[in-house]
C-alpha atoms as a PDB file:
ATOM      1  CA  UNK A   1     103.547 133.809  64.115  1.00  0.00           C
ATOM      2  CA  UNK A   2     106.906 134.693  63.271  1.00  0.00           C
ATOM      3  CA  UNK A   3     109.821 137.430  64.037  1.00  0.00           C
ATOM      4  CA  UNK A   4     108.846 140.854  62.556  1.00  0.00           C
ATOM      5  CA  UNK A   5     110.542 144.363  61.977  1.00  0.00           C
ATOM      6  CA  UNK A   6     108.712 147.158  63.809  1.00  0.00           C
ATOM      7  CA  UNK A   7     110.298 150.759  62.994  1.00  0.00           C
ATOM      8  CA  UNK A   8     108.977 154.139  64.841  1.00  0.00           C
ATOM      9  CA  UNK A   9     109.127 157.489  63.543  1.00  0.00           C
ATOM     10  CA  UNK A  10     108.746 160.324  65.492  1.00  0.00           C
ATOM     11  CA  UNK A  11     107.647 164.023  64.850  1.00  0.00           C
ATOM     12  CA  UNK A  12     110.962 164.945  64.335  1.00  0.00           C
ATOM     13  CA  UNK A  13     111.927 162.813  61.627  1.00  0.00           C
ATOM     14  CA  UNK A  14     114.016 160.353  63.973  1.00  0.00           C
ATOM     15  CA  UNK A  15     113.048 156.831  63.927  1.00  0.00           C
ATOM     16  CA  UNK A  16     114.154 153.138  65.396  1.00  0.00           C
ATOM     17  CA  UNK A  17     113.606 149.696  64.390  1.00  0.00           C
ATOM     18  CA  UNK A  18     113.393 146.763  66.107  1.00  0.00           C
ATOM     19  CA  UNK A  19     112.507 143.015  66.145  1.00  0.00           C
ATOM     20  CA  UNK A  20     109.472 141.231  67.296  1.00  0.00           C
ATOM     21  CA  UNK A  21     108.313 137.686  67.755  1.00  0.00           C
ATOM     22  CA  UNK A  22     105.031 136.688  67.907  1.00  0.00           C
ATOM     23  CA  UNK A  23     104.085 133.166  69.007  1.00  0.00           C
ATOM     24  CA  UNK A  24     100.314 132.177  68.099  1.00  0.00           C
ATOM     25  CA  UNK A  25      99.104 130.397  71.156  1.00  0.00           C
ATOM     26  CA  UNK A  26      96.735 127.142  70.185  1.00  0.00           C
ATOM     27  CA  UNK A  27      93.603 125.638  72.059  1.00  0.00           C
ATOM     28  CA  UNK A  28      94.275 122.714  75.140  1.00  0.00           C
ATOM     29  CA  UNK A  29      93.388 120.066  72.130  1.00  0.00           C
ATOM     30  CA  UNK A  30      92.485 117.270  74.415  1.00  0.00           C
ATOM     31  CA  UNK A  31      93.306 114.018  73.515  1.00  0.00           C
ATOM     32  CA  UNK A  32      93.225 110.657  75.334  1.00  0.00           C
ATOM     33  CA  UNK A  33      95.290 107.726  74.478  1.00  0.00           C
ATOM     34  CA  UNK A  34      94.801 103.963  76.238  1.00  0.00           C
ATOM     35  CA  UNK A  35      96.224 100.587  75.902  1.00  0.00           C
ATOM     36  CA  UNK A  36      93.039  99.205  75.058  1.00  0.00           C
ATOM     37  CA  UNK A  37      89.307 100.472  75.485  1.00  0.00           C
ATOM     38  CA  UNK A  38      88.361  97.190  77.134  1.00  0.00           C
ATOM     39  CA  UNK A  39      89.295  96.487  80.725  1.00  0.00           C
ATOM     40  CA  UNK A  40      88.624  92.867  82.135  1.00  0.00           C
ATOM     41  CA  UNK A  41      86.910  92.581  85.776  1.00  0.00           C
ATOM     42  CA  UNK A  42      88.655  93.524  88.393  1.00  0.00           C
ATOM     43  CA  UNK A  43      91.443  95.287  86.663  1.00  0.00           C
ATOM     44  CA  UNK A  44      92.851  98.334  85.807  1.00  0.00           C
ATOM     45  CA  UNK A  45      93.703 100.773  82.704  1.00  0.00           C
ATOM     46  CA  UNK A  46      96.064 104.031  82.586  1.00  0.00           C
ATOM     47  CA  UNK A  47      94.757 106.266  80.837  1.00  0.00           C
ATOM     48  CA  UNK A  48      97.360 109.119  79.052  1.00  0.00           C
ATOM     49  CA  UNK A  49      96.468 112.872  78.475  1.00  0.00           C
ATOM     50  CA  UNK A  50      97.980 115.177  75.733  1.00  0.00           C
ATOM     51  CA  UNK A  51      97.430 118.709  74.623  1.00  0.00           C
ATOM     52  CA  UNK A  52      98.536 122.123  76.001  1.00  0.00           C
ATOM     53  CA  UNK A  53      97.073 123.059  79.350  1.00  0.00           C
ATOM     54  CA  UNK A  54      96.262 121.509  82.686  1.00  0.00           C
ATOM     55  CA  UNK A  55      93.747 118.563  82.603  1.00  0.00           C
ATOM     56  CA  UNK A  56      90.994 117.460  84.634  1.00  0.00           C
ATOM     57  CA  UNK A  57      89.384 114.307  84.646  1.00  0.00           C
ATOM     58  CA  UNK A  58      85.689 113.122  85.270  1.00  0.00           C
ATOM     59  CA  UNK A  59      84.091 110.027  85.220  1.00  0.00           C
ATOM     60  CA  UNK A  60      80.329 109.525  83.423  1.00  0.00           C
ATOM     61  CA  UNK A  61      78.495 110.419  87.046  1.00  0.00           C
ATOM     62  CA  UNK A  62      81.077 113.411  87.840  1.00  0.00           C
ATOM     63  CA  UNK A  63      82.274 111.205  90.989  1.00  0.00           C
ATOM     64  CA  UNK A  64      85.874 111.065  89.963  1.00  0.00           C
ATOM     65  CA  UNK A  65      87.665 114.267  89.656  1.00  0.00           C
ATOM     66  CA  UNK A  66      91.328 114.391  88.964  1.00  0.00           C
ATOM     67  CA  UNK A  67      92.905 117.564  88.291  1.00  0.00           C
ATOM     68  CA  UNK A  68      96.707 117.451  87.077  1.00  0.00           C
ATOM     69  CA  UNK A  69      97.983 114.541  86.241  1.00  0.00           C
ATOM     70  CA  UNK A  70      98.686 113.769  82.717  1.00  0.00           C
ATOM     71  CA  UNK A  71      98.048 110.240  83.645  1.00  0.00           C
ATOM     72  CA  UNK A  72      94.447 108.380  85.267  1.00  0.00           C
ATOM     73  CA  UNK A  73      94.407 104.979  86.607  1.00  0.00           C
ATOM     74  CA  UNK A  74      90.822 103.944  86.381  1.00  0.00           C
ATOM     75  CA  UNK A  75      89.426 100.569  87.803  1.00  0.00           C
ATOM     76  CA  UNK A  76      85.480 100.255  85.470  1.00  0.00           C
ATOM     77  CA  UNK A  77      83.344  98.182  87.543  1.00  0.00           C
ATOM     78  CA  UNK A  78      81.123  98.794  84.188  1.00  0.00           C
ATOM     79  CA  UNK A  79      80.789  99.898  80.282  1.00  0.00           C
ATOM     80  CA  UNK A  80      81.609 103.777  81.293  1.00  0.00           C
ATOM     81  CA  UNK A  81      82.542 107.029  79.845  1.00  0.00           C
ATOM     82  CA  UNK A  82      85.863 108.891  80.678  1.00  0.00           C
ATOM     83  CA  UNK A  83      86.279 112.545  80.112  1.00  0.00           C
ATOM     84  CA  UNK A  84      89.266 114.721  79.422  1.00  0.00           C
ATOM     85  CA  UNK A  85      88.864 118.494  80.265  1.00  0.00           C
ATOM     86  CA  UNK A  86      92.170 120.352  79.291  1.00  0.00           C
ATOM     87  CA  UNK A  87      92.217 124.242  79.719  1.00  0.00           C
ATOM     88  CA  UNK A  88      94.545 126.529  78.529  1.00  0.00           C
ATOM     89  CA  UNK A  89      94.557 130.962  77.794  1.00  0.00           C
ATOM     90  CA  UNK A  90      92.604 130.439  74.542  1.00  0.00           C
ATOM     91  CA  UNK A  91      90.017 128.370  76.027  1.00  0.00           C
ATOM     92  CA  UNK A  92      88.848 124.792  76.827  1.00  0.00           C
ATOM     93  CA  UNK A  93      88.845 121.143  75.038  1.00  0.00           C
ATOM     94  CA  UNK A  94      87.189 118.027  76.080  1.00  0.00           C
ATOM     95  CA  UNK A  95      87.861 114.530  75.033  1.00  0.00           C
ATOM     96  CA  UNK A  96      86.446 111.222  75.996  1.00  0.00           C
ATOM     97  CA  UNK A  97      86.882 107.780  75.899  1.00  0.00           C
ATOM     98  CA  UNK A  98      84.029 104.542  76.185  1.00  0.00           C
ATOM     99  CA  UNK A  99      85.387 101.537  78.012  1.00  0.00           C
ATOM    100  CA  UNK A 100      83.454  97.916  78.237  1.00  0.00           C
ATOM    101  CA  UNK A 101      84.411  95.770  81.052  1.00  0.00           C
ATOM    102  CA  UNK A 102      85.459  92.366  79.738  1.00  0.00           C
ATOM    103  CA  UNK A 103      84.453  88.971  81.244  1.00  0.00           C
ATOM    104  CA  UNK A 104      87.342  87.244  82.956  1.00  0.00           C
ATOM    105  CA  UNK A 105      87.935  83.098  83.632  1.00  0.00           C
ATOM    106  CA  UNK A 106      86.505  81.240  86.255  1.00  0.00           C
ATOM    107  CA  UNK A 107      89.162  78.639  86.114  1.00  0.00           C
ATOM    108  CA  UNK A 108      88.002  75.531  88.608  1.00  0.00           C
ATOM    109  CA  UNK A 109      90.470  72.645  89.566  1.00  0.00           C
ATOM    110  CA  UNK A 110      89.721  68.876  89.635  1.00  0.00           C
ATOM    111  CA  UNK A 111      90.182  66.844  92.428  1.00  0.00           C
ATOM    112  CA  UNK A 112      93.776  67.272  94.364  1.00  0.00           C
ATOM    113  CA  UNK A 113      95.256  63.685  93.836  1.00  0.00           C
ATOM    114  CA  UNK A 114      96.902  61.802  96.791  1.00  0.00           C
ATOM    115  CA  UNK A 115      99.557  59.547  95.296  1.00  0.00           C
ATOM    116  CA  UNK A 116     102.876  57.826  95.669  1.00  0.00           C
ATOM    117  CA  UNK A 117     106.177  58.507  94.326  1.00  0.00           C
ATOM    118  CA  UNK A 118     105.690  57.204  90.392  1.00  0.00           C
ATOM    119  CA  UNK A 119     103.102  56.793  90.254  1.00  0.00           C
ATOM    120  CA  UNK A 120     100.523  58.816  88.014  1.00  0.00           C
ATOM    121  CA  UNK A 121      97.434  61.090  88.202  1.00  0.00           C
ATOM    122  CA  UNK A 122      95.538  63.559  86.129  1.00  0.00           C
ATOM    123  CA  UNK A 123      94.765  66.762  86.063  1.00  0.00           C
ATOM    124  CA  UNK A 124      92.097  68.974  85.422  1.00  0.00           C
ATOM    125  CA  UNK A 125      91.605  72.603  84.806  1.00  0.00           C
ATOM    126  CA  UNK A 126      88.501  74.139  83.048  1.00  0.00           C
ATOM    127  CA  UNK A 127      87.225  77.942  82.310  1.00  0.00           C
ATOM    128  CA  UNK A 128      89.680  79.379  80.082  1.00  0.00           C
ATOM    129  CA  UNK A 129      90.565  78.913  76.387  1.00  0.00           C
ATOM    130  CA  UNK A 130      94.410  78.604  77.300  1.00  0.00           C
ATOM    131  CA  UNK A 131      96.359  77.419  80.593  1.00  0.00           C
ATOM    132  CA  UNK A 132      99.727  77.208  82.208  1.00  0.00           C
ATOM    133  CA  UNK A 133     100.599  75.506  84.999  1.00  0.00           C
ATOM    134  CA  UNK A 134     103.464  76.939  87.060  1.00  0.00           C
ATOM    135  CA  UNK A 135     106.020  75.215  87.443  1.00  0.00           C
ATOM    136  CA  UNK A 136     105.652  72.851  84.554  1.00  0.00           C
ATOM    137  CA  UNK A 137     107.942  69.782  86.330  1.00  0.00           C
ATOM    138  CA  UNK A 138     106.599  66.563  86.670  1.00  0.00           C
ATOM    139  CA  UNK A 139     104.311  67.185  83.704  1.00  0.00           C
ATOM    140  CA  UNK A 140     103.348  65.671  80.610  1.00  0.00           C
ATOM    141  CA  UNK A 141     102.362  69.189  79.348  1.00  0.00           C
ATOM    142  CA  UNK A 142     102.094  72.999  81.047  1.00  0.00           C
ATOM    143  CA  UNK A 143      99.788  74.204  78.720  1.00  0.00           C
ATOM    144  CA  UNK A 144      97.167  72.276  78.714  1.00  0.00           C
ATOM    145  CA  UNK A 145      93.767  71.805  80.257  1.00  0.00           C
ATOM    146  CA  UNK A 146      94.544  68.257  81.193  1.00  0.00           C
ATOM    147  CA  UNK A 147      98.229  67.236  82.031  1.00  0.00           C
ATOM    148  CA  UNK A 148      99.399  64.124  83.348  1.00  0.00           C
ATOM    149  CA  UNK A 149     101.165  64.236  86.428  1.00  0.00           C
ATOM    150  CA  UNK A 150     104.166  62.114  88.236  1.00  0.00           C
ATOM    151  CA  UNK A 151     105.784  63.773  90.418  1.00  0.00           C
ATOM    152  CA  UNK A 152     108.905  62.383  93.201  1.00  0.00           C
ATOM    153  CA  UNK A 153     107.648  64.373  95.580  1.00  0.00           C
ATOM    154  CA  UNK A 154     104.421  66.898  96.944  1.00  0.00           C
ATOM    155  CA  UNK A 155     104.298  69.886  94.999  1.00  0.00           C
ATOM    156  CA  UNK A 156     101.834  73.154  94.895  1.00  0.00           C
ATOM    157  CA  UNK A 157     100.775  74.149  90.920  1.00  0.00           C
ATOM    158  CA  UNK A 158      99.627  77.631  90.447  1.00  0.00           C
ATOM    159  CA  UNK A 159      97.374  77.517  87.195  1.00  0.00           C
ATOM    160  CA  UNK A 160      96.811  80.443  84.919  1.00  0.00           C
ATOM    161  CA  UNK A 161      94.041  80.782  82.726  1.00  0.00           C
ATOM    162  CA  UNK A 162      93.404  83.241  80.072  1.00  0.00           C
ATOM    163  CA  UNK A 163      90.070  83.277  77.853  1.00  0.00           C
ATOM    164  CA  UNK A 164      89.238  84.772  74.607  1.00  0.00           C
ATOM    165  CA  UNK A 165      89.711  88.634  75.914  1.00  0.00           C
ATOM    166  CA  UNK A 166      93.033  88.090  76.995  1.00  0.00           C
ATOM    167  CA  UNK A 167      91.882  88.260  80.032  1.00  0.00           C
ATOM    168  CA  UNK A 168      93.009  85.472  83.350  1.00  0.00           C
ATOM    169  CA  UNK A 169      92.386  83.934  86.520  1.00  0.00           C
ATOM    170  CA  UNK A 170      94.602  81.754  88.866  1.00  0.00           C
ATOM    171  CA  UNK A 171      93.841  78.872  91.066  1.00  0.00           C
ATOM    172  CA  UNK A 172      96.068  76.322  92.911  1.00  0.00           C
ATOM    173  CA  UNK A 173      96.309  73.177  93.607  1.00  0.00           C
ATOM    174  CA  UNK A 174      98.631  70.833  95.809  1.00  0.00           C
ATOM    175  CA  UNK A 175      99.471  67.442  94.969  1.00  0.00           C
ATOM    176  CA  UNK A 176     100.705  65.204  97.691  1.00  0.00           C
ATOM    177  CA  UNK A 177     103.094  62.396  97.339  1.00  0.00           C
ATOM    178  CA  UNK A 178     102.901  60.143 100.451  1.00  0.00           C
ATOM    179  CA  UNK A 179     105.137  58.395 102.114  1.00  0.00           C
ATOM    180  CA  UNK A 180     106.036  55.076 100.775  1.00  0.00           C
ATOM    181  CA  UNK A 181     105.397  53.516 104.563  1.00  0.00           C
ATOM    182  CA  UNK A 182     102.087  55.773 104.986  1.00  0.00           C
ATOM    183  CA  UNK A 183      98.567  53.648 105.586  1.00  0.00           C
ATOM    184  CA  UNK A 184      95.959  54.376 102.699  1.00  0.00           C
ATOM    185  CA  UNK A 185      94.315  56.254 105.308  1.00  0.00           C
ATOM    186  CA  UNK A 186      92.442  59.233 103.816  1.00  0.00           C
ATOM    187  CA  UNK A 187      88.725  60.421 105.561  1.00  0.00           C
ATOM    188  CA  UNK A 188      87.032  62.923 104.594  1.00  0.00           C
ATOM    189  CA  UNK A 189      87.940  66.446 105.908  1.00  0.00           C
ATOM    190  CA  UNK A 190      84.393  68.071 106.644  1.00  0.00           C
ATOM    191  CA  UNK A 191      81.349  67.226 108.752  1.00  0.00           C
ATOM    192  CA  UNK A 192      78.418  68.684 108.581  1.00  0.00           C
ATOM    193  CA  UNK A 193      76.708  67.571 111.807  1.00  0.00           C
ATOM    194  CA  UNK A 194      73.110  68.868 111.687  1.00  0.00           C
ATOM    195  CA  UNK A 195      71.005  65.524 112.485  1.00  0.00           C
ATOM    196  CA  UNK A 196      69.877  64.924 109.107  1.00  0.00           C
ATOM    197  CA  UNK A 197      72.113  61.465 108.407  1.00  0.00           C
ATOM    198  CA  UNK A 198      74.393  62.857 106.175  1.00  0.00           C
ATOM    199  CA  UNK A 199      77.716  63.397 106.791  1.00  0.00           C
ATOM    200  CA  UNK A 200      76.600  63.831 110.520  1.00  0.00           C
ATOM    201  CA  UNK A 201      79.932  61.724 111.722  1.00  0.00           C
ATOM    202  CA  UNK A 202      83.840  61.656 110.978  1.00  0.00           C
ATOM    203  CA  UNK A 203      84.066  58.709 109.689  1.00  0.00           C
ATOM    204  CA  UNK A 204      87.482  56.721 109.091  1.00  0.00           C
ATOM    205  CA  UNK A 205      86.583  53.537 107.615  1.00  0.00           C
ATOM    206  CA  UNK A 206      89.764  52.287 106.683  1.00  0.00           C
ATOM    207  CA  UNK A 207      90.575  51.886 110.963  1.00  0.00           C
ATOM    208  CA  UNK A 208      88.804  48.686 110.235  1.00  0.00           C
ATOM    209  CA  UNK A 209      92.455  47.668 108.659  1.00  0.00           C
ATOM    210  CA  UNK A 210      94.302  49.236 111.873  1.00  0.00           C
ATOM    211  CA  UNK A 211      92.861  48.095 115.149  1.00  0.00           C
ATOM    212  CA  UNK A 212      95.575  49.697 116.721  1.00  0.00           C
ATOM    213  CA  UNK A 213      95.532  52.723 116.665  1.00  0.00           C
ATOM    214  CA  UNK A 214      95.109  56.005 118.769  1.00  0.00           C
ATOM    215  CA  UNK A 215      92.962  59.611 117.364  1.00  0.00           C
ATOM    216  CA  UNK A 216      93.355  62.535 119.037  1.00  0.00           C
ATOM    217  CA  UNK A 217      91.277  65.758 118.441  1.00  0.00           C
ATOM    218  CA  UNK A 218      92.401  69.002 119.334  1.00  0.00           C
ATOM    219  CA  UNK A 219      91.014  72.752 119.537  1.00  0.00           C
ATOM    220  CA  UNK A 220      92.833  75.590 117.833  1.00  0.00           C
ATOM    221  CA  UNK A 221      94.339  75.823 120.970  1.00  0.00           C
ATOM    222  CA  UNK A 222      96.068  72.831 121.154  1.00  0.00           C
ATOM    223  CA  UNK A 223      93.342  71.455 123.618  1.00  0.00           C
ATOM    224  CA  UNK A 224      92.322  67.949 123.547  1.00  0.00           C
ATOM    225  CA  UNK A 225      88.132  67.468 122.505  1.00  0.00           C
ATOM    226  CA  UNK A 226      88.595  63.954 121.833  1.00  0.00           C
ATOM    227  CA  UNK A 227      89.938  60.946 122.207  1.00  0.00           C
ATOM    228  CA  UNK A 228      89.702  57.781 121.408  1.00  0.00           C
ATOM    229  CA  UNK A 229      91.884  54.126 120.696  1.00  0.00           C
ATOM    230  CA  UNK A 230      89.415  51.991 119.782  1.00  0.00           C
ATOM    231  CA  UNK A 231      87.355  54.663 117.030  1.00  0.00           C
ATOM    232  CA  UNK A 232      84.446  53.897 115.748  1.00  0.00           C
ATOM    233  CA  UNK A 233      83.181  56.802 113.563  1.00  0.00           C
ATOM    234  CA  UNK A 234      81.453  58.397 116.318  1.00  0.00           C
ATOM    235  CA  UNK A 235      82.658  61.848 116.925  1.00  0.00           C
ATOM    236  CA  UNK A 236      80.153  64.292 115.661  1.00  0.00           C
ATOM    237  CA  UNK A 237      81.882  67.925 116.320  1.00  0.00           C
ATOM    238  CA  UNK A 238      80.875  67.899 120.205  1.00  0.00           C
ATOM    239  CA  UNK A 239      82.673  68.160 123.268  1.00  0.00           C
ATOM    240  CA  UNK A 240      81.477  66.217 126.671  1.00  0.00           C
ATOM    241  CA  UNK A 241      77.824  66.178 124.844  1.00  0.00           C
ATOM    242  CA  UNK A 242      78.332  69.651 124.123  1.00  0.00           C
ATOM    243  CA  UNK A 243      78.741  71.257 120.588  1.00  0.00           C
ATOM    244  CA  UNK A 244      82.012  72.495 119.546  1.00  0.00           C
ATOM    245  CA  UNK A 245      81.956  75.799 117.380  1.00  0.00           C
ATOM    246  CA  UNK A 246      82.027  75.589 113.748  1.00  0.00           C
ATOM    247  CA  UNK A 247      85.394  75.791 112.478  1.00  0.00           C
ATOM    248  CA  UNK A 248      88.726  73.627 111.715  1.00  0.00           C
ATOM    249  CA  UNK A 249      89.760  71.341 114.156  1.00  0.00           C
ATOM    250  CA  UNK A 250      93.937  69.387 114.020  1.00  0.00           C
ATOM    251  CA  UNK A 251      93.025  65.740 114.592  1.00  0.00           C
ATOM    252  CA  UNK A 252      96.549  63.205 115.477  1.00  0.00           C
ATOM    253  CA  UNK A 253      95.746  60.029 114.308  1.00  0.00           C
ATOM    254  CA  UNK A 254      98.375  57.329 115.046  1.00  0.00           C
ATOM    255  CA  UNK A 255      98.213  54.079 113.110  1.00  0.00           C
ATOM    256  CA  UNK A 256     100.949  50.764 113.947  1.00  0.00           C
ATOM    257  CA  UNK A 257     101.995  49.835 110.584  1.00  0.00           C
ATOM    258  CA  UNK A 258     104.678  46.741 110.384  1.00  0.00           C
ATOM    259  CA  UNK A 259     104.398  47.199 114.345  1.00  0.00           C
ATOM    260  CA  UNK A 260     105.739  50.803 114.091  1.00  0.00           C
ATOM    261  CA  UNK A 261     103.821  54.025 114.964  1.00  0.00           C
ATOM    262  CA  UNK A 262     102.867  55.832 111.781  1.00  0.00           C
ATOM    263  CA  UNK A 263     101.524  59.352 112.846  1.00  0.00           C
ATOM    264  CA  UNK A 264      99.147  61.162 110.696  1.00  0.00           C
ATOM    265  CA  UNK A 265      98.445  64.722 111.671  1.00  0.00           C
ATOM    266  CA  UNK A 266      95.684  66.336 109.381  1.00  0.00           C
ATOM    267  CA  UNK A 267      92.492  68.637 109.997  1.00  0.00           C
ATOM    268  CA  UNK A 268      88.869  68.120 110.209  1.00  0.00           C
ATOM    269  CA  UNK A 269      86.335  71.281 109.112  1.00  0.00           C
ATOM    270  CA  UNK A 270      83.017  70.964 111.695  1.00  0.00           C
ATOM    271  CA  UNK A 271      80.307  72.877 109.486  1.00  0.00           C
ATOM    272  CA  UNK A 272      77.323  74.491 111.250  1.00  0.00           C
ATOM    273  CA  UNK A 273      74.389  76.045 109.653  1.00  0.00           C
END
């Protein structure tokens, strides 16, 4: 390739030059570039094509077909094979790519503690090879498995984990501070009332302490299925001897404390299987 002098002569002796350039056109040259050739589960990689041409893209079964873009997003649900077909006058190129699919966390929480203000609790993440817990207040560390936690008031943590492959997960957790005045009143939130003597009943043992006291149960439409002021651990997810659907239920429990009404409003989960 270059510029080059042409001259013509004709028959009669009379001739002209003149100056030509001559580009040397080159194959498509696929190539494919990536972050990384590992994707964890569930997420995503770009993928970047270069060369001369027009691209198309295929996946290993020929499902995905992309034509165009210099650019695929692709979302592995597997170890696969990526292929780059770039085109051009002088013929066609193909590239390709292998990607694995990289395990992510499972991160799982410990118990949510109920506590007062200053007092202390731990807590507990496991899954991951390295944590943060969002925010990091009220903490005696934010990167660790296993912080200690006093906090002045209820606050939600958001906790990050990321294992070996760089790869994460997230999970939350809410820590609630009660009341200095509030009853240590806290009954389980599920029943599972099926007749075999477990968990059949919501049970609120600590109304032994309270013998005044008042529970109302409502629907999620704000109807009342139950009440009681002298509870005795006996509702069991039914309605008038009928059975209530499965599903979460608001229950209003109010509690004299220092001859004051103390009003707990929480929900109960009725389990059916």
């Amino acid at each position: 390739e270059g510029t080059f002098s042409v001259t013509v002569t004709d028959g009669q002796g009379c001739s002209g030059a003149a100056a030509v350039e001559v580009a040397q056109n080159t194959g498509p040259n696929a190539t494919i570039t990536a972050a990384s050739q590992g994707v964890c589960e569930g997420g995503s990689l770009e993928l970047l094509a270069s060369g001369n041409g027009t691209f198309r893209w295929l996946d290993a079964s020929g499902t995905l077909e992309v034509t165009g873009p210099a650019t695929a997003l692709v979302m592995p649900e597997i170890a696969t094979v990526y292929y780059l077909i770039g085109s051009n006058d002088c013929g066609t190129d193909t590239s390709s790519i292998s990607l694995s699919v990289l395990p992510a966390p499972e991160i799982s929480l410990g118990e949510a503690p109920r506590l007062r203000a200053g007092e202390s609790a731990s807590l507990l993440a496991t899954g991951a090879d390295q944590y943060e817990w969002i925010p990091g207040i009220y903490l005696d560390c934010s990167d660790c498995p296993d912080p200690s936690v006093t906090p002045d008031s209820s606050i939600a943590y958001l906790v990050v984990g990321i294992n070996e492959n760089g790869c994460r997960d997230t999970a939350s957790l809410f820590v609630e501070v009660l009341d200095k005045d509030a009853p240590p009143i806290d009954p389980i939130n599920t029943i599972t009332p099926n007749g075999d003597g477990v968990n059949d009943f919501f049970v609120i043992p600590e109304l032994a302490f309270y013998p005044e006291h008042k529970l109302s149960i409502f629907n999620r439409w704000g109807d009342v299925v139950y009440e009681s002021r002298d509870y005795q651990g006996e509702w069991n997810g039914t309605y008038n001897g009928k059975e209530l659907p499965a599903g979460t239920y608001l229950y209003v429990l109010v509690v004299e404390v220092s001859g004051e009404p103390y009003v707990i409003r929480k929900t109960i989960t009725v389990i059916r299987e």
